[in-house]
Protein backbone atom coordinates (compact mmCIF):
# COMPACT_ATOMS: atom_id res chain seq x y z
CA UNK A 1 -159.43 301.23 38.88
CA UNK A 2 -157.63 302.92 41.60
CA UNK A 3 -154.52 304.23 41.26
CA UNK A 4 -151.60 306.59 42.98
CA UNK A 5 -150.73 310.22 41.55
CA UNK A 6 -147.37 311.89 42.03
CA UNK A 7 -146.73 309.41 44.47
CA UNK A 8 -150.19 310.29 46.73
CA UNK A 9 -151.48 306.50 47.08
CA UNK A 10 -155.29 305.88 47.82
CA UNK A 11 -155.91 304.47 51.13
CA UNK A 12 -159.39 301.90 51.27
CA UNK A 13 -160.71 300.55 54.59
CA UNK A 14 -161.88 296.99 54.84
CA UNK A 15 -164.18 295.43 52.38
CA UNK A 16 -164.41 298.43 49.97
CA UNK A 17 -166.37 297.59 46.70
CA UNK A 18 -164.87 299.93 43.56
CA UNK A 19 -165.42 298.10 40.32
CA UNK A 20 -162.85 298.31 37.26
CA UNK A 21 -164.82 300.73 35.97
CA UNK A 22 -164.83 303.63 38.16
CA UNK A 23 -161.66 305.34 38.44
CA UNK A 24 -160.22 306.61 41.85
CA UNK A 25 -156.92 308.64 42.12
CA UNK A 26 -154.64 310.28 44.56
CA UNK A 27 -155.04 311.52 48.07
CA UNK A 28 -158.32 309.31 48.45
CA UNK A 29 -159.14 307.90 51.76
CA UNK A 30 -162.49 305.58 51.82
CA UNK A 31 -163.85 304.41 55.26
CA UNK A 32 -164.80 300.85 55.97
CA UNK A 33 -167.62 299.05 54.20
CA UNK A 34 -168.13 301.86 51.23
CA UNK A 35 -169.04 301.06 48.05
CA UNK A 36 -168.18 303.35 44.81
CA UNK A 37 -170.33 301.79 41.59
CA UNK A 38 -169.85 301.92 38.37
CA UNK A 39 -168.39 304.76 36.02
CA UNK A 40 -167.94 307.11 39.29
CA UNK A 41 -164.83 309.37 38.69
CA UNK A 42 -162.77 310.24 42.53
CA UNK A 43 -160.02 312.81 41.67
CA UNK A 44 -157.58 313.57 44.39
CA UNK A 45 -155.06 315.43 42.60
CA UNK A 46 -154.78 318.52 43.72
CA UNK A 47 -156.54 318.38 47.27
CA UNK A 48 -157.64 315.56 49.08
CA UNK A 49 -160.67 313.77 49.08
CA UNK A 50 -161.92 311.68 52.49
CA UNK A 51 -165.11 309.18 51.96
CA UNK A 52 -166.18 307.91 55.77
CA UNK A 53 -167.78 304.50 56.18
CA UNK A 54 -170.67 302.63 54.88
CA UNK A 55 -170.88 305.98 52.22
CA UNK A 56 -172.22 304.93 48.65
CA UNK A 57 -171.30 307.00 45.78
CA UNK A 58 -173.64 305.68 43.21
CA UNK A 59 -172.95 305.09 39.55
CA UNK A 60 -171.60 307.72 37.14
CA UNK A 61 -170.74 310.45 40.47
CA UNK A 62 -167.86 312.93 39.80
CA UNK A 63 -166.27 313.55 42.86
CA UNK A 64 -163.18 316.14 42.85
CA UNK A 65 -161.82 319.50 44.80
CA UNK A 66 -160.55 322.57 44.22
CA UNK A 67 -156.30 323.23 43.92
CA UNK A 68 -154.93 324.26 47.28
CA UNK A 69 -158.31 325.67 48.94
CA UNK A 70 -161.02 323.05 48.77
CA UNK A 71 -160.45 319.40 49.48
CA UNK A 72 -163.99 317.18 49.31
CA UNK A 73 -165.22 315.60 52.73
CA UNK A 74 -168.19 313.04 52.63
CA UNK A 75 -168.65 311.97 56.36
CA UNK A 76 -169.91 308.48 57.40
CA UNK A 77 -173.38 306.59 56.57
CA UNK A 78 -174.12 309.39 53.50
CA UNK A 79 -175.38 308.38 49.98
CA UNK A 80 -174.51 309.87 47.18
CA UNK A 81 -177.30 309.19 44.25
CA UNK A 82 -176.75 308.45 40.66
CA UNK A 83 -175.26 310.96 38.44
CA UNK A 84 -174.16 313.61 41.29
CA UNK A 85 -171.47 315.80 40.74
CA UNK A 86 -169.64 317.04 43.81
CA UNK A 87 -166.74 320.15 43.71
CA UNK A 88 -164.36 320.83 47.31
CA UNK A 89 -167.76 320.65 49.43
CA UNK A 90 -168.36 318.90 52.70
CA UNK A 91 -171.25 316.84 53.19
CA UNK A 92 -172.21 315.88 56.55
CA UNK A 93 -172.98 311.90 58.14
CA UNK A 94 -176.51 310.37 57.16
CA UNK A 95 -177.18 312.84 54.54
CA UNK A 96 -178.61 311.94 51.02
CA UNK A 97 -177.83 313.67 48.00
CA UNK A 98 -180.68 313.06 45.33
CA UNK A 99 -179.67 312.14 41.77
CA UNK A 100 -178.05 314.24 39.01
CA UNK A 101 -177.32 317.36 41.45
CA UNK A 102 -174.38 319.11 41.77
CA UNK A 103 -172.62 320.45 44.92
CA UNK A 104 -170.09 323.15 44.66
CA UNK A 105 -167.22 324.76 46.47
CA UNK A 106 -167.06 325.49 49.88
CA UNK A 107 -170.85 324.46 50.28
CA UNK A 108 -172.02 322.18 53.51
CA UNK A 109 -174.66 320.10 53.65
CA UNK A 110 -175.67 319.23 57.07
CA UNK A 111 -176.12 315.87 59.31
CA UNK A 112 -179.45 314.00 58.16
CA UNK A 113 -180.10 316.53 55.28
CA UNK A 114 -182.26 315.53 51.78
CA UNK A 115 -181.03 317.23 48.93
CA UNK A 116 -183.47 316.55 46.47
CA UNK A 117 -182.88 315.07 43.11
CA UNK A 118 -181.69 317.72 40.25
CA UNK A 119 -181.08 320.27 42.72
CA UNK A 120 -178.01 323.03 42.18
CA UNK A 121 -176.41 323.90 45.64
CA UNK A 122 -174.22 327.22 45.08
CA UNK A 123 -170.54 327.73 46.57
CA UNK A 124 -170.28 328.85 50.22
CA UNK A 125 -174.44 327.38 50.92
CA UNK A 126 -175.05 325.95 54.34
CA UNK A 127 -177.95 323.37 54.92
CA UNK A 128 -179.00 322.77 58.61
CA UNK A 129 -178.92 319.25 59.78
CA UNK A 130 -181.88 317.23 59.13
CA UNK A 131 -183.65 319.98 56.72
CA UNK A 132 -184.82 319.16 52.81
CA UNK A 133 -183.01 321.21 50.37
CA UNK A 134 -184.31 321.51 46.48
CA UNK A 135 -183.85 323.78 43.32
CA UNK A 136 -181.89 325.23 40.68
CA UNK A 137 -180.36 327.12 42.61
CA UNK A 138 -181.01 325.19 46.28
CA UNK A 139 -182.82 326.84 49.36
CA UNK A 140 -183.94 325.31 52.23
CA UNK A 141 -187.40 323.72 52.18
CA UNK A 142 -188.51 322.58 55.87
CA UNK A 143 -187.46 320.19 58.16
CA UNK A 144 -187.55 316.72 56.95
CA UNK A 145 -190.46 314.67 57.76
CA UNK A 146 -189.97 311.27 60.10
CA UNK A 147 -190.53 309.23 56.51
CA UNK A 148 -187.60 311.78 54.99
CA UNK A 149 -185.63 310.83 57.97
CA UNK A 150 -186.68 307.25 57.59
CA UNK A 151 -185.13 307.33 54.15
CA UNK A 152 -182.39 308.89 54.89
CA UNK A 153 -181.23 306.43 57.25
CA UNK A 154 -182.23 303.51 54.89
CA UNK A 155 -180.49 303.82 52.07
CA UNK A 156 -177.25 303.62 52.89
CA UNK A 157 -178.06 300.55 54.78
CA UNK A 158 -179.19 298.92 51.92
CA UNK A 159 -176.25 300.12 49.83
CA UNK A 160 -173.26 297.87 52.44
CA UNK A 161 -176.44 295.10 51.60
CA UNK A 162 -175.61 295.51 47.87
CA UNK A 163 -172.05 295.51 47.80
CA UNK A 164 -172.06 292.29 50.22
CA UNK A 165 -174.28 290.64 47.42
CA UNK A 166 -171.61 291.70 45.02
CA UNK A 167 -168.69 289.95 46.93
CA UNK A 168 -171.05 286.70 47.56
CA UNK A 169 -170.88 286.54 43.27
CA UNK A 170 -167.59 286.69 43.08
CA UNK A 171 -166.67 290.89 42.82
CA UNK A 172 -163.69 291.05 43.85
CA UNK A 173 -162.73 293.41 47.71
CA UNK A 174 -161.24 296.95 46.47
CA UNK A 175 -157.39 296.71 47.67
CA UNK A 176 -155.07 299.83 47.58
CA UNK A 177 -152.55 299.71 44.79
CA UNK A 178 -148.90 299.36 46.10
CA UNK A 179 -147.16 302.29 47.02
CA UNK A 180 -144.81 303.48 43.59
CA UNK A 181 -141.40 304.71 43.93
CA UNK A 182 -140.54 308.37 43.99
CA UNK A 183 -139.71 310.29 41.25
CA UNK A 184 -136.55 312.17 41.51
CA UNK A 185 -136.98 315.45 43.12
CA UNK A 186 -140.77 314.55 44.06
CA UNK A 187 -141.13 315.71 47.49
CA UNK A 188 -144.60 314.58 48.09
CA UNK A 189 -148.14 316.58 48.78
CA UNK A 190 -150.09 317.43 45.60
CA UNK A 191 -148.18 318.84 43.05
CA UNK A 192 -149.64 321.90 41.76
CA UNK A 193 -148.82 325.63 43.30
């Protein structure tokens, strides 16, 4: 489902796959050829939320940001695992974010970067580019290895593969709801001081 908030309006690139049963909402941009999945929750209410190409969020993500100080930015080619829960953080292009971990506020995750699976990355943590990060709370392993890079690199790849099978069976292409008419005295921006 994807819908507008106080008159903030998702924007969706082309051939965007976002099934009925995710929800996304507000000041939500998504990139060309991204696919959200099932039961994944994108809240751009009070800050704004920008998903670059080819991304996957995988099913059952919670994706929001933090009022007035920390929107969400998830930069092109980047897959987001099952079950991950990410809070006004940036993630950086190519990176893959292992399942059931949560990122928090203000945290960056570099270009190329593993986070392994179950891992808790703390506000205000920086990962390198191309480094493996794991543990509850996160540090930073080692550099990946050319198979961790390998990986990296792959996944998302086969992620615009699965949504194209999707459309082929008859899923319909995500298209951005129309934009609603103001509400008296709405002035526009996200609402909340």
């Amino acid at each position: 489902m994807i819908r507008p908030f106080q008159g903030m309006v998702p924007r969706l690139g082309s051939r965007v796959f976002v099934p009925d049963s995710a929800l996304v909402l507000g000041d939500v941009e998504i990139g060309d050829d991204a696919s959200i999945w099932f039961n994944c929750v994108i809240r751009g209410d009070v800050n704004w939320v920008r998903i670059g190409a080819r991304t996957n969020i995988q099913d059952a993500c919670c994706l929001h940001v933090t009022n007035a100080k920390r929107p969400l930015l998830i930069e092109e080619q980047v897959s987001i695992a099952h079950n991950v829960m990410l809070h006004g953080c940036t993630i950086r292009r190519n990176a893959l974010i292992g399942m059931s971990t949560t990122i928090m506020d203000g945290a960056e995750i570099g270009e190329g970067c593993l986070v392994a699976a179950g891992s808790l990355v703390r506000e205000g943590f920086a990962a390198p580019p191309h480094t493996l990060v794991a543990g509850w709370p996160a540090t930073v392993k080692r550099e990946l290895t050319p198979e961790q890079r390998e990986l990296t690199e792959s996944v998302w790849q086969r992620y615009v593969r699965y949504k194209e099978a999707y459309f082929r069976d008859g899923w319909p292409v995500a298209e951005a709801p129309a934009i609603p008419d103001p509400q008296p005295g709405f002035a526009g921006g996200h609402p909340f001081p």
